[in-house]
Protein backbone atom coordinates (compact mmCIF):
# COMPACT_ATOMS: atom_id res chain seq x y z
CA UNK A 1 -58.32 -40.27 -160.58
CA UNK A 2 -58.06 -36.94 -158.95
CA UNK A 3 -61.70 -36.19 -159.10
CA UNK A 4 -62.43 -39.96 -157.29
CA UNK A 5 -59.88 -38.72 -154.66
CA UNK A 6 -61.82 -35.57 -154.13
CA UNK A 7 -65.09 -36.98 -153.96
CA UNK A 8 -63.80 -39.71 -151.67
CA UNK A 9 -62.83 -36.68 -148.52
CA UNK A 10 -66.40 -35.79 -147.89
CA UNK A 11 -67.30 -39.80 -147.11
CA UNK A 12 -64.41 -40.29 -145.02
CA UNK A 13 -64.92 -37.50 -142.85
CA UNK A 14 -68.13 -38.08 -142.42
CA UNK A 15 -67.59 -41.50 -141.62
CA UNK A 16 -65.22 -41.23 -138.22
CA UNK A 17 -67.93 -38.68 -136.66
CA UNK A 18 -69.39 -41.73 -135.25
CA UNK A 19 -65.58 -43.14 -133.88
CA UNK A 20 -65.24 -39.40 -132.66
CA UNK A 21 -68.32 -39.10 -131.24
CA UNK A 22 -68.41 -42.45 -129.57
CA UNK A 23 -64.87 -42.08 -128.24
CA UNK A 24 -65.49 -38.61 -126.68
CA UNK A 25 -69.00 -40.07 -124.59
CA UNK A 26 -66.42 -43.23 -123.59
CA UNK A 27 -63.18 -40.51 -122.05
CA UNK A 28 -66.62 -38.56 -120.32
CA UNK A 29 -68.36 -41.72 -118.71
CA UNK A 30 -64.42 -42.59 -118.11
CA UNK A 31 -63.87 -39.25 -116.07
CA UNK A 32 -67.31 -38.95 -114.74
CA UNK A 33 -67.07 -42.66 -113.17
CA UNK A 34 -63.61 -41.78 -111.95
CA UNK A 35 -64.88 -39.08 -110.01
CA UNK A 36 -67.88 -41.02 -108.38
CA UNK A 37 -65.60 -43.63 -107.26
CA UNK A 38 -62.74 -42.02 -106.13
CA UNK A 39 -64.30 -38.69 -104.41
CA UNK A 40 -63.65 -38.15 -100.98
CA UNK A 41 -65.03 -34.64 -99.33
CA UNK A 42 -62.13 -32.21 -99.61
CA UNK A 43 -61.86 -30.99 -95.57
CA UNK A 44 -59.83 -27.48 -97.03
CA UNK A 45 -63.36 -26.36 -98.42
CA UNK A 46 -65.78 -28.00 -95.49
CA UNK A 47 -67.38 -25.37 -92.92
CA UNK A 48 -67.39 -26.67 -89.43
CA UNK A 49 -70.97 -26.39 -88.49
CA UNK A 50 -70.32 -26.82 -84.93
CA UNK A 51 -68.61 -24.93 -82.09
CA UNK A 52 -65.48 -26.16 -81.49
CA UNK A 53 -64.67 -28.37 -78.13
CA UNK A 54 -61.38 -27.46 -77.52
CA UNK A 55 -60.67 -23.89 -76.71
CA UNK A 56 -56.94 -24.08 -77.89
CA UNK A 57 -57.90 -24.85 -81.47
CA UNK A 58 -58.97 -22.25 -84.06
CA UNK A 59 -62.07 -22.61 -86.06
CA UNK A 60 -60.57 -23.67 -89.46
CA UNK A 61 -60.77 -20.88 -92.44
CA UNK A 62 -62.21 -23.16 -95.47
CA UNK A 63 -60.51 -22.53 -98.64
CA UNK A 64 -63.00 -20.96 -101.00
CA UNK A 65 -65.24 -24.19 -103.29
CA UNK A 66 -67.56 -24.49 -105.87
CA UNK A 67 -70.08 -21.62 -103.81
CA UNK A 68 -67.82 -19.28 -104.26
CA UNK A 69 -67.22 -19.45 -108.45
CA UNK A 70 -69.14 -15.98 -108.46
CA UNK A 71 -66.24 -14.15 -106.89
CA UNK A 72 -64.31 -14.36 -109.24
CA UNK A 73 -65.57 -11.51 -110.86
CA UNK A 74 -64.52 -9.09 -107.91
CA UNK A 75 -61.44 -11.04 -107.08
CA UNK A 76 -58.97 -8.03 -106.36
CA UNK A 77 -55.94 -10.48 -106.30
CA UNK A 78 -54.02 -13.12 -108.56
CA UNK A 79 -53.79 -15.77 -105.67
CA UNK A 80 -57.50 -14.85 -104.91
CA UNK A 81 -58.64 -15.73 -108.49
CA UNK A 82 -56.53 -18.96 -108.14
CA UNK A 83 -57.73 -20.21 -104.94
CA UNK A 84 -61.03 -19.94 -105.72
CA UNK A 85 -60.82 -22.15 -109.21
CA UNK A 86 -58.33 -24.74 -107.07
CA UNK A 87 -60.65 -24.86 -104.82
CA UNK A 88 -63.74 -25.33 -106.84
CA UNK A 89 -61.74 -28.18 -108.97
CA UNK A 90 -60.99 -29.49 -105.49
CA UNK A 91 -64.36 -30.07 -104.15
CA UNK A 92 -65.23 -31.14 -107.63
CA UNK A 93 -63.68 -33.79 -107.27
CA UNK A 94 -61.25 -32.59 -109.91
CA UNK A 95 -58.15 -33.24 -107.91
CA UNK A 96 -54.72 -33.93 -110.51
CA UNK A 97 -56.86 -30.47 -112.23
CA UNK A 98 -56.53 -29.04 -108.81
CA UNK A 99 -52.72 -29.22 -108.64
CA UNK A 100 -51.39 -26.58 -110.82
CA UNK A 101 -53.77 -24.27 -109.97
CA UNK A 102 -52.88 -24.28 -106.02
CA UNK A 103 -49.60 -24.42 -107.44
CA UNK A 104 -50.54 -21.02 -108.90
CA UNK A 105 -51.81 -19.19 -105.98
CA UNK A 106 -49.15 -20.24 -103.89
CA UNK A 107 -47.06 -18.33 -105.79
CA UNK A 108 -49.09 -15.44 -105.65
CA UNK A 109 -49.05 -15.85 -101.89
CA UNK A 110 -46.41 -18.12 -100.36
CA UNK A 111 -47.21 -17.65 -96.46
CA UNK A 112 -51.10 -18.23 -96.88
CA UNK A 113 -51.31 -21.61 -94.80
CA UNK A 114 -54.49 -22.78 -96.29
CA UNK A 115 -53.57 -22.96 -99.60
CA UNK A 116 -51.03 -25.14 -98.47
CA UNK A 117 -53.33 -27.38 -96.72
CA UNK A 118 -55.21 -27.34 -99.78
CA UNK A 119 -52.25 -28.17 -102.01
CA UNK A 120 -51.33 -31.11 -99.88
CA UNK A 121 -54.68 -32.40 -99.91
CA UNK A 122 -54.98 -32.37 -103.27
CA UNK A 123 -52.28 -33.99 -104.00
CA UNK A 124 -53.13 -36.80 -101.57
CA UNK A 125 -56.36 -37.60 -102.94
CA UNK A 126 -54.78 -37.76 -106.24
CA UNK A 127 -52.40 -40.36 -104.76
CA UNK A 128 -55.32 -42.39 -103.42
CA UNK A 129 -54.60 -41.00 -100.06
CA UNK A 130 -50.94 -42.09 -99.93
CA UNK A 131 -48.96 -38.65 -98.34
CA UNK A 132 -46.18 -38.53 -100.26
CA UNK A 133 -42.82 -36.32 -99.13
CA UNK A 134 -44.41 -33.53 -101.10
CA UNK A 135 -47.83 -33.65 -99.80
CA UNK A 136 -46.07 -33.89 -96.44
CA UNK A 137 -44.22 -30.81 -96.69
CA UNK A 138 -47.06 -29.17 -97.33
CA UNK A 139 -49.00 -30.15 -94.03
CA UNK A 140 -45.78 -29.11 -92.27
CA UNK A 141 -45.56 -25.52 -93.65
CA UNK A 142 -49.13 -25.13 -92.07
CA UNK A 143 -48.26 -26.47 -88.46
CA UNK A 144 -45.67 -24.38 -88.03
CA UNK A 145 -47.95 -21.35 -88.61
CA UNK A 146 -50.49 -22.85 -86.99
CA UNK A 147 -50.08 -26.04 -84.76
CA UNK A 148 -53.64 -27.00 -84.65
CA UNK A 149 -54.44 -26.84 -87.92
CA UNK A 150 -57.13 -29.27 -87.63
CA UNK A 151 -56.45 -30.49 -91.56
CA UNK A 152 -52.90 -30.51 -91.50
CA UNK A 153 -53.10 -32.52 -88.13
CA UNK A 154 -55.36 -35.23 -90.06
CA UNK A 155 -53.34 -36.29 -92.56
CA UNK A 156 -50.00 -36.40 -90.85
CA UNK A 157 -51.94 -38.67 -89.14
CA UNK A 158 -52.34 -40.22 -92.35
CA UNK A 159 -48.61 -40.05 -92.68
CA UNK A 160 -47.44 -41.67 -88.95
CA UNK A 161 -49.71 -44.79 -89.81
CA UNK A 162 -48.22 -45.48 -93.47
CA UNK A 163 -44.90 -44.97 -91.85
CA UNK A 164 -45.53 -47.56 -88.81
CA UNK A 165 -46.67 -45.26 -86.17
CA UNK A 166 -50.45 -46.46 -85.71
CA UNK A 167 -50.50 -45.01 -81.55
CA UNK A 168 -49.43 -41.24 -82.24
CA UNK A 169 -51.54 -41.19 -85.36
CA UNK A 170 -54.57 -42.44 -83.21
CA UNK A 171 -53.94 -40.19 -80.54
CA UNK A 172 -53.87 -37.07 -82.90
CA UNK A 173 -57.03 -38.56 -84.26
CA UNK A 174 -58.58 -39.15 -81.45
CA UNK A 175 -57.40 -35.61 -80.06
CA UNK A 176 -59.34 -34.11 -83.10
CA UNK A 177 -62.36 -36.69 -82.35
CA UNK A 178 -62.66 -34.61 -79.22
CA UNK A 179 -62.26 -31.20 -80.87
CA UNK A 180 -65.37 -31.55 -83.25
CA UNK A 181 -66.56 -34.33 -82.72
CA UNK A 182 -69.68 -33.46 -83.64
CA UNK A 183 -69.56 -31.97 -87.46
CA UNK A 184 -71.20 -34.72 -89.20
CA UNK A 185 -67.90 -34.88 -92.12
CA UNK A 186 -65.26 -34.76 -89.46
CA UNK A 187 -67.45 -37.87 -87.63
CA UNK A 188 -67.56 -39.72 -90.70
CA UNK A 189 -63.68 -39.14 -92.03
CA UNK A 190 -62.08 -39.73 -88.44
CA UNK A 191 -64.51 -42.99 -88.15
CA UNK A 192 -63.37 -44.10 -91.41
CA UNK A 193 -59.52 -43.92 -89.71
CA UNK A 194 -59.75 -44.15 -86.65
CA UNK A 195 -60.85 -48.47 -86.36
CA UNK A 196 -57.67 -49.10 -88.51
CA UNK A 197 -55.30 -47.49 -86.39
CA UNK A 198 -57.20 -48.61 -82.80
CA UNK A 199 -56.72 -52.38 -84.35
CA UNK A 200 -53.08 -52.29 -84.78
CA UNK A 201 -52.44 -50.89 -81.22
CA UNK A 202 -55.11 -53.53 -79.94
CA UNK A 203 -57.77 -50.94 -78.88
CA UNK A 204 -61.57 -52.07 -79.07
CA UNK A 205 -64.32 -50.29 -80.84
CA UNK A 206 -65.45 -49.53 -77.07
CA UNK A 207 -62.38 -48.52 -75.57
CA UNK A 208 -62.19 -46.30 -78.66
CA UNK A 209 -65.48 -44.92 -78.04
CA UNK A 210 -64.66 -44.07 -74.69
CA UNK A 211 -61.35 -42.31 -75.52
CA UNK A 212 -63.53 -39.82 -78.37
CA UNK A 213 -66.38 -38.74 -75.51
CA UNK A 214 -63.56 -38.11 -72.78
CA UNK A 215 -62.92 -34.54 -72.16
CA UNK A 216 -65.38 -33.40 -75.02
């Protein structure tokens, strides 16, 4: 009976690698379709590749993405080494991955406003872009460092229209519209915005037109 018992391990074993196999491919096409739907372009690690239009705002310092992996080698600081993986999980698409590790390098450097940003945006895409009190917080930290923080601005704009306040979130959005208006993912997230908030205050698609091209 022993002996059956023993020769009976090797056939079992072999005979889940299939269910293992099978299961693994099913959590990667899980993950992997995840991802593709759910993805939005992380603005914390997007270059504005336009001047800006409004001299009072600061061209935005990206956090460092998926470009900048190979510094990691010559990172001479803790927070460095942490931003740079949160930020590559980030633009990955990788966002709940992202979370810890932004938590990580804002330890390592608590004032550093971008990591912040980064940190709240993270944990708004991981909410399906609901801004939560946390994610909230975050975006505050950074405007009172610096009060045109064109991220932080965006998604407490975000954060007036969940919480019934569609005419100040369009005019922040709108105000941003007219700052870089023309950086192709800026265009496409504030257009993707702005139309919900202009139809709750009852402004058209051409009055909202006309509001972006003022002063720019």
């Amino acid at each position: 009976m022993r002996e059956a018992l023993i020769d009976q391990k090797p056939r079992s074993r072999g005979s889940l690698k299939p269910y293992i196999a099978s299961s693994t491919a099913g959590i990667a096409v899980g993950i992997a379709a995840a991802i593709w739907w759910m993805h939005l372009s992380p603005l914390t690690t997007h270059h504005v590749t336009v001047p800006l239009n409004s001299a009072a705002t600061r061209l935005p310092v990206p956090l460092e993405g998926m470009s900048d992996l190979p510094k990691l080698m010559a990172a001479e600081n803790a927070s460095q080494r942490w931003a740079i993986v949160g930020g590559a999980l980030l633009q990955a698409g990788l966002t709940r991955l992202s979370i810890p590790v932004l938590e990580r390098a804002i330890e390592s450097d608590p004032n550093n406003s971008v990591l912040h940003v980064a940190f709240g945006e993270a944990l708004t895409l991981t909410d399906g872009g609901l801004i939560s009190d946390r994610a909230k917080a975050e975006f505050e930290f950074a405007l009172r460092t610096d009060p045109n923080d064109l991220v932080a601005r965006f998604y407490m704009g975000h954060w007036l229209l969940q919480n019934g306040k569609p005419k100040p979130a369009l005019v922040k959005w709108v105000g941003l519209m007219r700052t870089v208006g023309n950086d192709p993912t800026w265009y496409d997230r504030l257009w993707t915005v702005m139309p919900i908030a202009a139809q709750e205050v009852g402004v058209s698609q051409l009055a909202l037109q006309a509001l972006c091209v003022a002063g720019m």
